[in-house]
Structure formats: structure tokens, C-alpha cells
Protein backbone atom coordinates (compact mmCIF):
# COMPACT_ATOMS: atom_id res chain seq x y z
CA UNK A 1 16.70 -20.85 -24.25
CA UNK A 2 13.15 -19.28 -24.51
CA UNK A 3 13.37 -15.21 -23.16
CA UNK A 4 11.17 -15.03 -20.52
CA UNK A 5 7.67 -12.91 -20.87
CA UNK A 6 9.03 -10.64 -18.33
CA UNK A 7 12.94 -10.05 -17.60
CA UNK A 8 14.61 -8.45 -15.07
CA UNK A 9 16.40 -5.41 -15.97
CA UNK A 10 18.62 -2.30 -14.17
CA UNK A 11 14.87 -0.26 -14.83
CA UNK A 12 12.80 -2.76 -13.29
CA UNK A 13 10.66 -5.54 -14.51
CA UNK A 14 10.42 -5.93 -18.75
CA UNK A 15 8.00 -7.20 -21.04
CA UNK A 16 10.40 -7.57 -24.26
CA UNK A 17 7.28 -8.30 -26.19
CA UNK A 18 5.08 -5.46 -24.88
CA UNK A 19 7.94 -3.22 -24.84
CA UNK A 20 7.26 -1.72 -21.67
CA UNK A 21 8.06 -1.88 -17.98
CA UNK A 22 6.08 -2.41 -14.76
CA UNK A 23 7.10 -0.34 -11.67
CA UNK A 24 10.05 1.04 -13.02
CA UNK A 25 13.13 2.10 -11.34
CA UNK A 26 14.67 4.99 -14.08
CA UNK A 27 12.60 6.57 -16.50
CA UNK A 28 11.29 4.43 -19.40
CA UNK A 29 9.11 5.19 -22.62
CA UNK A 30 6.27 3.08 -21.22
CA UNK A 31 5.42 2.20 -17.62
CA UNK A 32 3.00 -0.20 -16.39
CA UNK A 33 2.09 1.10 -12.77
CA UNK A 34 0.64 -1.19 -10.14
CA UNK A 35 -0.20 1.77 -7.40
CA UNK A 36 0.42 5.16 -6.70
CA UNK A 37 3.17 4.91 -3.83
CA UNK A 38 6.42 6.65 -4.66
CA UNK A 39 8.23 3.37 -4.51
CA UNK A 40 6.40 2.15 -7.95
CA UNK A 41 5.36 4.84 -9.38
CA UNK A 42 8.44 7.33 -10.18
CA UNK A 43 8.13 10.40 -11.89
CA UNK A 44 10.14 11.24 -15.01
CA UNK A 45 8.32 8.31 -17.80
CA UNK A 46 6.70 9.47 -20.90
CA UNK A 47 3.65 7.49 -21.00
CA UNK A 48 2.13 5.69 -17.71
CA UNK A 49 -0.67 3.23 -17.75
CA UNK A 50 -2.91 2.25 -14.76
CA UNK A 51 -6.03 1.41 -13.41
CA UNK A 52 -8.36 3.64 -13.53
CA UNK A 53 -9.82 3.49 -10.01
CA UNK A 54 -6.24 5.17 -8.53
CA UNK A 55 -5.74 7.22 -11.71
CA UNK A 56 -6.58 10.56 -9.13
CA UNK A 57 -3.89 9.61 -6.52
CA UNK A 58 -1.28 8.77 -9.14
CA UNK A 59 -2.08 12.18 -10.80
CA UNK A 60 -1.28 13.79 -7.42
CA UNK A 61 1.62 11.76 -7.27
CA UNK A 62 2.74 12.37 -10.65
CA UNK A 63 2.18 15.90 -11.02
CA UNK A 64 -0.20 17.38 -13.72
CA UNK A 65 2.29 16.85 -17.03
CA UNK A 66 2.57 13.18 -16.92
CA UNK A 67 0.84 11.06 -19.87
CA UNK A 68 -1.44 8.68 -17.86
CA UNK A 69 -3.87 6.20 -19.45
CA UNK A 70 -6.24 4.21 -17.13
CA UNK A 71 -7.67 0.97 -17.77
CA UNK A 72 -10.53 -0.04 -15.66
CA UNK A 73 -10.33 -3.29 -13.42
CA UNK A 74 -10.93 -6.07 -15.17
CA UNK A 75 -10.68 -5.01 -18.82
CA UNK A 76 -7.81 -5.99 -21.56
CA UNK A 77 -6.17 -3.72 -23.88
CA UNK A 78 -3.65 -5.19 -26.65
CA UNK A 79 0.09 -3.99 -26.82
CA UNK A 80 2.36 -5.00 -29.55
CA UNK A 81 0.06 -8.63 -29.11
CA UNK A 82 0.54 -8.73 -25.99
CA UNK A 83 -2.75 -8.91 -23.61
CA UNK A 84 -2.57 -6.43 -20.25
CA UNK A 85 -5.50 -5.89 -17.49
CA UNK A 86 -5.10 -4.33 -13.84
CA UNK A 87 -6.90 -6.86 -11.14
CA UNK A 88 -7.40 -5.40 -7.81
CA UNK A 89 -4.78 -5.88 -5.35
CA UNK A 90 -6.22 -4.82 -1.95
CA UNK A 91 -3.50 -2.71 -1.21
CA UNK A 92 -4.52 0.85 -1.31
CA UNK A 93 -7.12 3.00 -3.76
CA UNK A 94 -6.62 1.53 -7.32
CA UNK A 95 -4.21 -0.84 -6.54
CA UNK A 96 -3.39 -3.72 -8.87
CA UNK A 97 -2.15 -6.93 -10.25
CA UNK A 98 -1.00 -6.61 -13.71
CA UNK A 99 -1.85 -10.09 -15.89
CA UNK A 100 0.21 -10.33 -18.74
CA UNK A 101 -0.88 -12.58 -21.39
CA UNK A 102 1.37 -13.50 -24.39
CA UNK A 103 1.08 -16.70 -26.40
CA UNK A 104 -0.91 -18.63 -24.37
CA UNK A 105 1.32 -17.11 -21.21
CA UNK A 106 0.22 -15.63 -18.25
CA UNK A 107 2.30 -14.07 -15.86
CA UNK A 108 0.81 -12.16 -12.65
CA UNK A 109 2.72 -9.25 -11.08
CA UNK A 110 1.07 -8.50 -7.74
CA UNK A 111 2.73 -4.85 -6.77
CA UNK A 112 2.12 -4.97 -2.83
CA UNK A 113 -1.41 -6.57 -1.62
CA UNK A 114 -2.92 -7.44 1.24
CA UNK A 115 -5.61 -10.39 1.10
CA UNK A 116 -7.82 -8.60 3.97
CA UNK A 117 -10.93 -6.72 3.24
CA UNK A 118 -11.02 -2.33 3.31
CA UNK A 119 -13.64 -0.18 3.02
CA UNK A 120 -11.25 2.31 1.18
CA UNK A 121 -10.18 -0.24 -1.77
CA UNK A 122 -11.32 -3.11 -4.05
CA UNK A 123 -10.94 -6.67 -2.55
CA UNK A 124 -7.67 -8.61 -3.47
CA UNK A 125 -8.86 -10.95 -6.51
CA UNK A 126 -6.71 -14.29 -7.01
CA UNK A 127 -6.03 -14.99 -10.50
CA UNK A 128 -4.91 -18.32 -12.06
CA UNK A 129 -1.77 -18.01 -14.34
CA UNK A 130 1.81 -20.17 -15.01
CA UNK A 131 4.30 -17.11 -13.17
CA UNK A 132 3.34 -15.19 -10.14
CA UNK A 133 5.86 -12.62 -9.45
CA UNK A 134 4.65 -11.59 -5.51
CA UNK A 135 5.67 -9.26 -2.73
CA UNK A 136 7.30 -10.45 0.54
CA UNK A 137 7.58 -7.73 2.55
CA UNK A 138 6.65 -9.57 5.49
CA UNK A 139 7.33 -13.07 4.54
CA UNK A 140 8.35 -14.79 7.54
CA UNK A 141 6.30 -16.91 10.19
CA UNK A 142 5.91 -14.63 12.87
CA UNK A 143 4.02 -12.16 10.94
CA UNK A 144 0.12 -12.89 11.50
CA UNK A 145 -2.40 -9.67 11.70
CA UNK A 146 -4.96 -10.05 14.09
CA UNK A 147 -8.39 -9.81 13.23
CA UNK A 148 -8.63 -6.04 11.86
CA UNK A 149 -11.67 -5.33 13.98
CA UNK A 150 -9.75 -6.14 17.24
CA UNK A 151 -7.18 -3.48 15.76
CA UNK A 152 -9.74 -0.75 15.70
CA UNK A 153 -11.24 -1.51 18.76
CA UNK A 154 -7.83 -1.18 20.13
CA UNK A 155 -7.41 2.34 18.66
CA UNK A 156 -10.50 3.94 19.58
CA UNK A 157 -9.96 2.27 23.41
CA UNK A 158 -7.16 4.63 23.43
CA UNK A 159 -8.68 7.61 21.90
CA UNK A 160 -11.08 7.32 24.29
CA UNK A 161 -8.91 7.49 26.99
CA UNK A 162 -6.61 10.38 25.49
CA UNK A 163 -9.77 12.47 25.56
CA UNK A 164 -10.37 11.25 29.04
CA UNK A 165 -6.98 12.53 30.23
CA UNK A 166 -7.47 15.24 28.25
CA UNK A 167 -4.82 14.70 25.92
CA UNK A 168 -4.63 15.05 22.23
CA UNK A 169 -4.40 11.32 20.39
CA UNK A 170 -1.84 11.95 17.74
CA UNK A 171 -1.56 8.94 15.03
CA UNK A 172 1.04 8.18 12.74
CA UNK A 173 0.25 6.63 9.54
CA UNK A 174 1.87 6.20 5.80
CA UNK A 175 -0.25 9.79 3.81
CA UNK A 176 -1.45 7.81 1.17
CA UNK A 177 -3.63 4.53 1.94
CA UNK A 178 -3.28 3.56 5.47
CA UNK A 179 -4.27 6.95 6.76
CA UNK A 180 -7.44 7.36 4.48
CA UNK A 181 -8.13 3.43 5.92
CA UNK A 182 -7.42 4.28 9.41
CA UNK A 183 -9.97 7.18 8.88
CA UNK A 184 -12.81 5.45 7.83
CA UNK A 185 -12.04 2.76 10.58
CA UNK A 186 -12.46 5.24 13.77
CA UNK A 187 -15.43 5.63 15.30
CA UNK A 188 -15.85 9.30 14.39
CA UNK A 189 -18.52 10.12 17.75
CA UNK A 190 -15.14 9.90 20.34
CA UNK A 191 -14.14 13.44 18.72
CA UNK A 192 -12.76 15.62 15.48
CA UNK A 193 -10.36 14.25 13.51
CA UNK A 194 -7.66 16.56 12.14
CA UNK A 195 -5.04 15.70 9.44
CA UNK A 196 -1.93 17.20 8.27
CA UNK A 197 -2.46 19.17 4.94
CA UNK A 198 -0.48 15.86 3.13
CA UNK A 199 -2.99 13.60 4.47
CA UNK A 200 -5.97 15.93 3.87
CA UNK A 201 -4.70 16.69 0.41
CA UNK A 202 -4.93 12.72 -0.31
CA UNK A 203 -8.78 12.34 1.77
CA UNK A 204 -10.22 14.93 -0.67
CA UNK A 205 -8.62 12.48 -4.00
CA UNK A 206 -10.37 9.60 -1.60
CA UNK A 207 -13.39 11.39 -1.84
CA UNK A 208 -13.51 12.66 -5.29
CA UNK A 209 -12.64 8.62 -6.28
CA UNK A 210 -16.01 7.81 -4.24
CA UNK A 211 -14.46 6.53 -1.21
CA UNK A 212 -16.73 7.44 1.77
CA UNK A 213 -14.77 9.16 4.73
CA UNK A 214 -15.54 10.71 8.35
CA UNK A 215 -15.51 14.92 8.15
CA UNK A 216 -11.52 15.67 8.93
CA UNK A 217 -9.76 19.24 9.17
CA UNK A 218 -6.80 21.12 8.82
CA UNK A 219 -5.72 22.20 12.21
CA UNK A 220 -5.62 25.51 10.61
CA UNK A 221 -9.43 25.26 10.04
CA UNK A 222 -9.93 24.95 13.81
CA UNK A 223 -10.76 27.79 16.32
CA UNK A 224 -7.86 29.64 18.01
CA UNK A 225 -7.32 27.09 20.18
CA UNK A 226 -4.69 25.81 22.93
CA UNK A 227 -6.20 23.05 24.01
CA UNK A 228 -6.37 19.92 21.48
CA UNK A 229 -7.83 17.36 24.30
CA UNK A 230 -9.81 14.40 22.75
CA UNK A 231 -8.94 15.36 19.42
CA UNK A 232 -7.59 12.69 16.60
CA UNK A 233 -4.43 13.95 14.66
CA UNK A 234 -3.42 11.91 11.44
CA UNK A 235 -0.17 12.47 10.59
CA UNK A 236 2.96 10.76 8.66
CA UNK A 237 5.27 9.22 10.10
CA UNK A 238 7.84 11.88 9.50
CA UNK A 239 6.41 14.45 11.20
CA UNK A 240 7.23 12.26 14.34
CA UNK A 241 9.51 15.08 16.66
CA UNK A 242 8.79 18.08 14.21
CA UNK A 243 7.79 21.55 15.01
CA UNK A 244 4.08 21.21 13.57
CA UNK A 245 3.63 18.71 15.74
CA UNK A 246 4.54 20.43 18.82
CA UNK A 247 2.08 22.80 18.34
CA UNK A 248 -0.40 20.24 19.66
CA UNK A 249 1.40 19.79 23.05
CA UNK A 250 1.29 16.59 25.63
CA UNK A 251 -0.07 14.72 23.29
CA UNK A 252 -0.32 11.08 23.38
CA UNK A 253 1.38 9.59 20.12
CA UNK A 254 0.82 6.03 18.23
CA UNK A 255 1.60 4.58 15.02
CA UNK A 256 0.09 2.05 12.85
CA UNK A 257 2.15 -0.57 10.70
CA UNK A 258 2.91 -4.19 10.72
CA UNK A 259 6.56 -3.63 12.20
CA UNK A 260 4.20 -2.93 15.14
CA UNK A 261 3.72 -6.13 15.58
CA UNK A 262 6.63 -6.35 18.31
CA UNK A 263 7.73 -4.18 21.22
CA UNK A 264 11.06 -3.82 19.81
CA UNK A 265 9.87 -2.00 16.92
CA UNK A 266 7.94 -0.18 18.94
CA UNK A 267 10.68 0.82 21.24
CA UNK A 268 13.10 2.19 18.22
CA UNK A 269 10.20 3.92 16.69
CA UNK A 270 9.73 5.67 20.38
CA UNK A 271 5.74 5.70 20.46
CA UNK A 272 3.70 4.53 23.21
CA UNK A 273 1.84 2.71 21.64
CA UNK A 274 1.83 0.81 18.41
CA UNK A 275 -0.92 -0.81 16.47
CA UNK A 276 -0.08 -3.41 13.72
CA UNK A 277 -2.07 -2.49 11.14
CA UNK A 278 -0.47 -3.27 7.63
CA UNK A 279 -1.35 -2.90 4.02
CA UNK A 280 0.60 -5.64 3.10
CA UNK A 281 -0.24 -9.90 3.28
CA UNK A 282 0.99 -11.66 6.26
CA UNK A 283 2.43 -14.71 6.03
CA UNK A 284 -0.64 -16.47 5.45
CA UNK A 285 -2.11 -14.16 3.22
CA UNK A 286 1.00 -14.76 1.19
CA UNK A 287 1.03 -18.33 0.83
CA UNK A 288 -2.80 -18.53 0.38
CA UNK A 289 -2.29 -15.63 -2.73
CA UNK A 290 0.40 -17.80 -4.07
CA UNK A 291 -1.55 -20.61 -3.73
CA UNK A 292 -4.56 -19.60 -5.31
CA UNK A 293 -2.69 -18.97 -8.14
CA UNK A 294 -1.79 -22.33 -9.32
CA UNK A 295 1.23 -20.75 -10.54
CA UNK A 296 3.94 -23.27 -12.02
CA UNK A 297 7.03 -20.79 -10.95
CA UNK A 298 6.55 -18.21 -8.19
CA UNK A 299 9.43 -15.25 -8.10
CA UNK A 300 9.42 -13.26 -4.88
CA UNK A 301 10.72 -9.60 -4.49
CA UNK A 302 10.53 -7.24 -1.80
CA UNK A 303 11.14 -7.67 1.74
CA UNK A 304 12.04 -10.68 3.23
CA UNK A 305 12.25 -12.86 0.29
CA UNK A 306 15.10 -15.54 1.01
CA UNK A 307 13.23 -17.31 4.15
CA UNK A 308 9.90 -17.42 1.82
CA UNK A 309 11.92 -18.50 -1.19
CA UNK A 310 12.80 -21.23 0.77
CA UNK A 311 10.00 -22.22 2.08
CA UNK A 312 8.03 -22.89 -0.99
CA UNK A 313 11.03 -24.74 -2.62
CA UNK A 314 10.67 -26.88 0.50
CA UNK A 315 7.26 -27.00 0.40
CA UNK A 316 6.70 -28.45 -3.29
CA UNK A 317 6.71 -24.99 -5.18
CA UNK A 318 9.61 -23.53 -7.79
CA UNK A 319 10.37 -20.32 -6.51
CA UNK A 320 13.42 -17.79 -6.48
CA UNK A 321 14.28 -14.48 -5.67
CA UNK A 322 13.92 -11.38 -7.90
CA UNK A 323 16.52 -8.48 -7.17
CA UNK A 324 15.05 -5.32 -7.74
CA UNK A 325 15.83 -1.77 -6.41
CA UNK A 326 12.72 -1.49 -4.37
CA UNK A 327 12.83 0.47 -1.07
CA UNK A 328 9.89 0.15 0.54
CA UNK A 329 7.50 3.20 0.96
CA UNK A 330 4.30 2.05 2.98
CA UNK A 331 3.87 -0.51 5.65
């Protein structure tokens, strides 16, 4: 039996041929990284390749010692015969698909995408190849966005009416990617937007990458203040219930993610109010992705990957599940 262009292994995913490994688990000699979240891109390898457009926010990620070569969008580089290029993957800044190309073989890895447009990343490309190895972190039926605009419209309704009541608007969102998006969604005329120093850290890599954002601040930039009415706060999630964010008092708090999508999440997550806003496909952006591949074999990790495994079996496709150790980091 022929080995398989890419195997999976106790360190993640392995190209035998390339000899190297994309989003590994453990450390490895070589590591193939589809975007900067802490999830796929693990400190601890010796040599890290990329694409060039996130090569900033996997530096911060990384720390300043780590080996990292970046490969613009688009453009091939050789290892051991083997043929590698990053694709954009819509998923945060410098995102990718890796194509791997060996003997006339092409396998896709996605990493996480999203099929949606952002102003803070390059568009999700589909690419034609025999193995698509895809996410499915929200691969069941009931997950459908709604329209993205009708998401921000939603947000900056209630802004608007936190800084009518006088209330701070306090937002929790994943640091890296779905803040920076969130940012330069706002409409930045309802009032200042202030960060905390993780998420302002992470605009100023934005920035330096040549993503356009709104003016944001440290709250420690701000006047001696105690009144924070009509301002927007930015925040990660696990800051919910902290002391920093008491400072900011009756404060009116909301998160956006796709588990947002239902009450129930909402509820357990105790916000008030919760936009669905993910950086991931929904279920139609994942079978249109895995359709647009023309992909012979389609191997799904991540998420909720027996239901869609299923469904494309049913549906005329040859798909199975790929165990990995993923936990996932951004929603």
C-alpha cells in the first residue's frame, strides 16, 4: 500500500517526503504553520515556515528566538522535491492553506477558514487538488451566519444605546483576529474605542502589516476618569469577571463568536448579549470550500467532524475523520 503524501502522526500532520509537519502538536525540526493562533502554531520548533503576510503576528506569538521563514501567498518553494505554497485562508491576518504537491499529488490543508469577505485579511481562495484535509468546527446544519453587515449593524445599535444610558459597551472578542475585525467593523463616530493592552499589542502588528484600523487606546492612556459612558472596550474573553474589568463599572457586556448563534450559549457564557460573529465557515461555507475543490478524498478534523463526515459519504463524497490533538483557540 502506497504511504500517503501526508500521514497522521502523535505530532500532527506529516509530509514523509518533505520531512516536515504542518500545525504541529510537540516540537518538530520543521513546521509548516497555517496561522498564528496558539492552537497551530506552538512554540518550541527549530525552524517554522509561513506566509509572509502573518509573519508579524506569528513573531509575537512565537517570541523573538524562533527561526521563521515566510513565503509570500501564492509562491512555491521546493523541499526535498516536494512543492509547498501558502493560499489565503480568510481566517485571520496571514492565514493559509498549505498545497502540497508531490508527484503529480496535491493535497490541500485548509488550517481554519472562513469563506466570507474581511477587511483585515486576504479573501479565502479555493484551490483544485485530489485530498482536501478541512476544518469542521462548526459542521452541522444549524450553523448559518447571517449576512455580516446585519451583524455590525446589530453591534453599533447597541453601542449606541450603551452610550445613551450612559453605560460603558464592553466587548468580548478572541485578541488576535476577531478583535482587530470587529475594530475595523464599528462605526468609530458612536465613541472611543479602548482595548486591553493584549488586544492593542496585536492592532499595532495589524497596523505595521498594513491593515487599516479606527484610533484605539489603552485605558491607561485615557484622562483620570470615572465615568466610561459611551465608550467601546475590546477585550478577551477571559477577562470576562476580572478585576481590570471592574474598573470600568455598570458596564454593559457582549461577546462575539459563532457559539452565539443560540441563547443557550449565550446564557452559559452569562452576557447580555451575544453576536455571532465567527472566523470560521458555516455549514455552507464548508461544503461550498469542499466543493470547489474537486477533491477525490476529503478528511475532516476539528470540531464537529462525525455529522459532516457523514454527510458527504452520503452525499456522493469519500470522506473520514482525522484525529488530531487540536483544542480549539478562536471562534
Amino acid at each position: 500500500m502506497t504511504t500517503p503524501l501526508i500521514q497522521e502522526t502523535p505530532s500532527g500532520l506529516y509530509c514523509e517526503a518533505g520531512d516536515f509537519y504542518v500545525d504541529p502538536c510537540r516540537s518538530v525540526p520543521k513546521a509548516v504553520i497555517t496561522h498564528a493562533h496558539a492552537d497551530h502554531a506552538r512554540p518550541g520548533s527549530r525552524k517554522y515556515l509561513a506566509a509572509k503576510e502573518g509573519r508579524r503576528v506569528l513573531r509575537n506569538r512565537l517570541g523573538p528566538s524562533a527561526q521563521i521563514e515566510a513565503l509570500p501567498y501564492g509562491e512555491t518553494t521546493s523541499i526535498n522535491g516536494v512543492t509547498l505554497s501558502f493560499h489565503p485562508a480568510g481566517h485571520i491576518l496571514g492565514s493559509a492553506q498549505v498545497r502540497i504537491e508531490y508527484q503529480g499529488e496535491v493535497w490541500v490543508v485548509s488550517g481554519d477558514y472562513k469563506t466570507e469577505p474581511d477587511a483585515t485579511c486576504a479573501a479565502f481562495e479555493h484551490i483544485r487538488c485530489h485530498t482536501f484535509i478541512t476544518e469542521s468546527t462548526f459542521g452541522l446544519p444549524i450553523y448559518r451566519w447571517p449576512p455580516q453587515q446585519e451583524i455590525f449593524a446589530d453591534i453599533n445599535r447597541w453601542w449606541k444605546q450603551c452610550r445613551d444610558d450612559g453605560k460603558p459597551a464592553v466587548l468580548l472578542a478572541y485578541s488576535l483576529g476577531k478583535a482587530q475585525r470587529l475594530i475595523a467593523g464599528v462605526d468609530p463616530a458612536i465613541g472611543p474605542i479602548f482595548c486591553h493592552p493584549t488586544v492593542q499589542q496585536l492592532n499595532e502588528e495589524y497596523r505595521a502589516s498594513g491593515v487599516e484600523l479606527p484610533k484605539t487606546w489603552l485605558p491607561s492612556q485615557a484622562p483620570a476618569r470615572k465615568d466610561w459612558g459611551g465608550v467601546l472596550i475590546v477585550t478577551p474573553p477571559s477577562t470576562a469577571n476580572s478585576t481590570w474589568l471592574s474598573k470600568f463599572g455598570d458596564a454593559s457586556i457582549a461577546m462575539a463568536s459563532g457559539w452565539m448563534l443560540t441563547r443557550q450559549t449565550q446564557r452559559s457564557r452569562s452576557v447580555e448579549i451575544g453576536f455571532p460573529l465567527s472566523d470560521h465557515a458555516d455549514w455552507p461555507g464548508l461544503l461550498k470550500a469542499v466543493d470547489e475543490t474537486q477533491a477525490e478524498n476529503i478528511l475532516v478534523m476539528h470540531g464537529q467532524t462525525g455529522p459532516m463526515v457523514q454527510w458527504l459519504n452520503e452525499n456522493g463524497k469519500n470522506a473520514r475523520t482525522v484525529v488530531t490533538n487540536h483544542v480549539a483557540e478562536s471562534l
